[in-house]
Protein backbone atom coordinates (compact mmCIF):
# COMPACT_ATOMS: atom_id res chain seq x y z
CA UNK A 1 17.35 -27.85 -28.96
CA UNK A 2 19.44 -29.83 -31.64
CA UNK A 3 17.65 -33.19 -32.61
CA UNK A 4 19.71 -36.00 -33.86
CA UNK A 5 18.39 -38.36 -36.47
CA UNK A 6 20.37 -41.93 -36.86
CA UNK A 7 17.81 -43.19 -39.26
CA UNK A 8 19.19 -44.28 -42.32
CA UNK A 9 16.64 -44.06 -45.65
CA UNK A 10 17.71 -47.31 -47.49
CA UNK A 11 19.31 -48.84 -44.21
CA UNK A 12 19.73 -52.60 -44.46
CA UNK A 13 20.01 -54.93 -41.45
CA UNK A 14 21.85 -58.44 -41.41
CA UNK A 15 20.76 -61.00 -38.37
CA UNK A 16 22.94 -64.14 -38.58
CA UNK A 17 23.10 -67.37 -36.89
CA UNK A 18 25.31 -69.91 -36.50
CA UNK A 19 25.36 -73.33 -35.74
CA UNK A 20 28.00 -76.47 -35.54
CA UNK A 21 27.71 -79.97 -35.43
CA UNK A 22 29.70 -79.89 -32.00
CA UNK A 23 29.43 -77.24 -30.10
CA UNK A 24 32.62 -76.03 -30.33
CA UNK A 25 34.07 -73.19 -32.10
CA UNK A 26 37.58 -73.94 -32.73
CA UNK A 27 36.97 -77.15 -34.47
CA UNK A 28 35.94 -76.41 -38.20
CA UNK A 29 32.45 -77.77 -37.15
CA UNK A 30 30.37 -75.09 -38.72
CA UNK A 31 27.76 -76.61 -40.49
CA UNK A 32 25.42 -73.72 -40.40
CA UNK A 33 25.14 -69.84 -41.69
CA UNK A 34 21.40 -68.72 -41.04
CA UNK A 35 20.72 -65.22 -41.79
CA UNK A 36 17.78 -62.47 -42.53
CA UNK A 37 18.25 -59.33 -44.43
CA UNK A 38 15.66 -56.80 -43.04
CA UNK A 39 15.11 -52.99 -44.92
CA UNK A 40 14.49 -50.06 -42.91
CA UNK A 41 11.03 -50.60 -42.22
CA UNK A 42 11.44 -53.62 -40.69
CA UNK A 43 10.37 -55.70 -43.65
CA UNK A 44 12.06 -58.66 -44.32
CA UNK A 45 13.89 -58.70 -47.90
CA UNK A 46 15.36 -62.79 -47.62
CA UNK A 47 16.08 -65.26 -45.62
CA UNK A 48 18.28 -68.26 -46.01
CA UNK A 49 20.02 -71.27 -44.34
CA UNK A 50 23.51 -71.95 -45.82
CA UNK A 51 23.98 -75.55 -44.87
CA UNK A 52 27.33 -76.59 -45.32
CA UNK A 53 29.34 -80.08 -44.33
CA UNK A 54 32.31 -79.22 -41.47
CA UNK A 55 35.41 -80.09 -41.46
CA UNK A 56 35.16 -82.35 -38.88
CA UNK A 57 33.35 -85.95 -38.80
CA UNK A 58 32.20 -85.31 -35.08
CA UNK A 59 28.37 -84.71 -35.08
CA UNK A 60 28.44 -84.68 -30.78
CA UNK A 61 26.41 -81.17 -30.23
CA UNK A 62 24.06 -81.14 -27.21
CA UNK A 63 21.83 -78.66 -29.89
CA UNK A 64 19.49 -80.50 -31.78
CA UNK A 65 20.01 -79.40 -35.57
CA UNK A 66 17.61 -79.04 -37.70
CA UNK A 67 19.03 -81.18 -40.31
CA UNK A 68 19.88 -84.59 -40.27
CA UNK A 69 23.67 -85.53 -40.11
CA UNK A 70 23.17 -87.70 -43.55
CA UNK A 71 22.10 -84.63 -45.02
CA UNK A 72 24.89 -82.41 -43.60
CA UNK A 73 27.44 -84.50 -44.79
CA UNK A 74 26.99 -84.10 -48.61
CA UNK A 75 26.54 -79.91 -48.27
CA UNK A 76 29.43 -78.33 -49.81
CA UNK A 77 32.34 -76.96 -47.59
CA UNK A 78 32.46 -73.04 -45.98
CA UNK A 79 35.02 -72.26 -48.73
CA UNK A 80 32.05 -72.63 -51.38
CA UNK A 81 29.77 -70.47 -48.95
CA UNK A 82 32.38 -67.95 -48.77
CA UNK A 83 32.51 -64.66 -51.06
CA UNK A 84 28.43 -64.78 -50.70
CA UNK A 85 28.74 -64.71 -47.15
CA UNK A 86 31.92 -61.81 -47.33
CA UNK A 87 29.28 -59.47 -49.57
CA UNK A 88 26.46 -59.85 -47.32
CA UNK A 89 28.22 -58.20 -44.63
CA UNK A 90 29.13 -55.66 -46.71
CA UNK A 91 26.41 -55.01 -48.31
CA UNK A 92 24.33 -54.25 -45.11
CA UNK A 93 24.19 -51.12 -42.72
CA UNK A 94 24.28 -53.03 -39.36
CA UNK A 95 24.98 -56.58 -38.10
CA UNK A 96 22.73 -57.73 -35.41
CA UNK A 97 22.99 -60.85 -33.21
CA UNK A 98 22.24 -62.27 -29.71
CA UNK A 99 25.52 -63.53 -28.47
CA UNK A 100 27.25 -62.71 -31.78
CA UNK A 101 30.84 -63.30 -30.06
CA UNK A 102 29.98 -66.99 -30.70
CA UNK A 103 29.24 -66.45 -34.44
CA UNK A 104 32.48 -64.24 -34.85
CA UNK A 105 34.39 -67.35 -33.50
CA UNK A 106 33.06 -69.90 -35.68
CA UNK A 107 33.82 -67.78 -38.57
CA UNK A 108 36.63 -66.87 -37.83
CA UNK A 109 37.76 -70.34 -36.94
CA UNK A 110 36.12 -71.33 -40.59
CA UNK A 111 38.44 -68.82 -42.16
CA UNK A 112 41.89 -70.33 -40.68
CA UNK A 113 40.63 -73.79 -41.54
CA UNK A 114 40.50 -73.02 -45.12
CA UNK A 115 43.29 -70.72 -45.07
CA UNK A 116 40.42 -67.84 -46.33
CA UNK A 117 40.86 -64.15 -44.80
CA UNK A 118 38.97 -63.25 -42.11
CA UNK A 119 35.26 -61.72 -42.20
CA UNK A 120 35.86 -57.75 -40.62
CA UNK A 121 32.91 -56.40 -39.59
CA UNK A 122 30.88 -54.06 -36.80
CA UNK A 123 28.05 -55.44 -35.30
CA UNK A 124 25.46 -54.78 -32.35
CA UNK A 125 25.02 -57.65 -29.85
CA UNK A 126 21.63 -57.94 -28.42
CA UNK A 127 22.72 -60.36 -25.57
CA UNK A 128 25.45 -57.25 -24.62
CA UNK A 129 22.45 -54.97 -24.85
CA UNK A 130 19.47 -56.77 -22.72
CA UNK A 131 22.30 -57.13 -20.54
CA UNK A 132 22.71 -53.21 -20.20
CA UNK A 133 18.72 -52.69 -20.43
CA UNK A 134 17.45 -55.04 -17.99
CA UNK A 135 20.74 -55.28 -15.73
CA UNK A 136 21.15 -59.54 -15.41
């Protein structure tokens, strides 16, 4: 019998959030990149918040944020946030997420705001996977 081993020596994970100050993800209302970088035991290496102002002035999300708008509003823009958040994706193994079809939208949407290229990445969706585990 031929065992297969997909564990990676030196793999590094990236879990990301995001969150807007409306909801929506077609409206340049990011104002939120939350993320963890785990090793391959499972140990967490950082964790940050990148808190950035949208480009919108709507602040109408039925989410409460965990920032206050006042403070929100003098972050610097997603194009300041950008090539750090590009080189985190690449420099990790695997992207992991629950819903991360939300996330890819945001981005994305940040990206056309500011006339940036888009993020390409793989990822795993945890949502997509429950879904398949537990059937609902």
């Amino acid at each position: 019998m031929v065992s297969v081993d997909f564990y990676c020596v030196n793999m590094k994970i990236l879990a990301y959030d995001i969150e807007s100050t409306t909801g929506s993800h077609i409206d340049g209302s990011m104002c939120s990149f939350g993320y963890c970088s785990i090793d391959d035991g499972l140990n967490i290496i950082k964790q940050e918040d990148l808190v950035m102002r949208p480009n919108t002035r709507r602040f109408e999300t039925k989410i409460k944020l965990h920032y206050e708008k006042e403070f929100i509003k003098k972050c610097e823009r997603f194009p300041h946030f950008y090539e750090h958040i590009v080189n985190l994706f690449k420099e990790h193994d695997y992207v992991i997420g629950f819903s991360v079809m939300n996330d890819v939208e945001f981005l994305n949407n940040a990206c056309y705001v500011y006339n940036l290229q888009e993020i390409e990445y793989d990822f795993i969706d945890i949502q997509l996977l429950y879904k398949t585990v537990y059937n609902r």
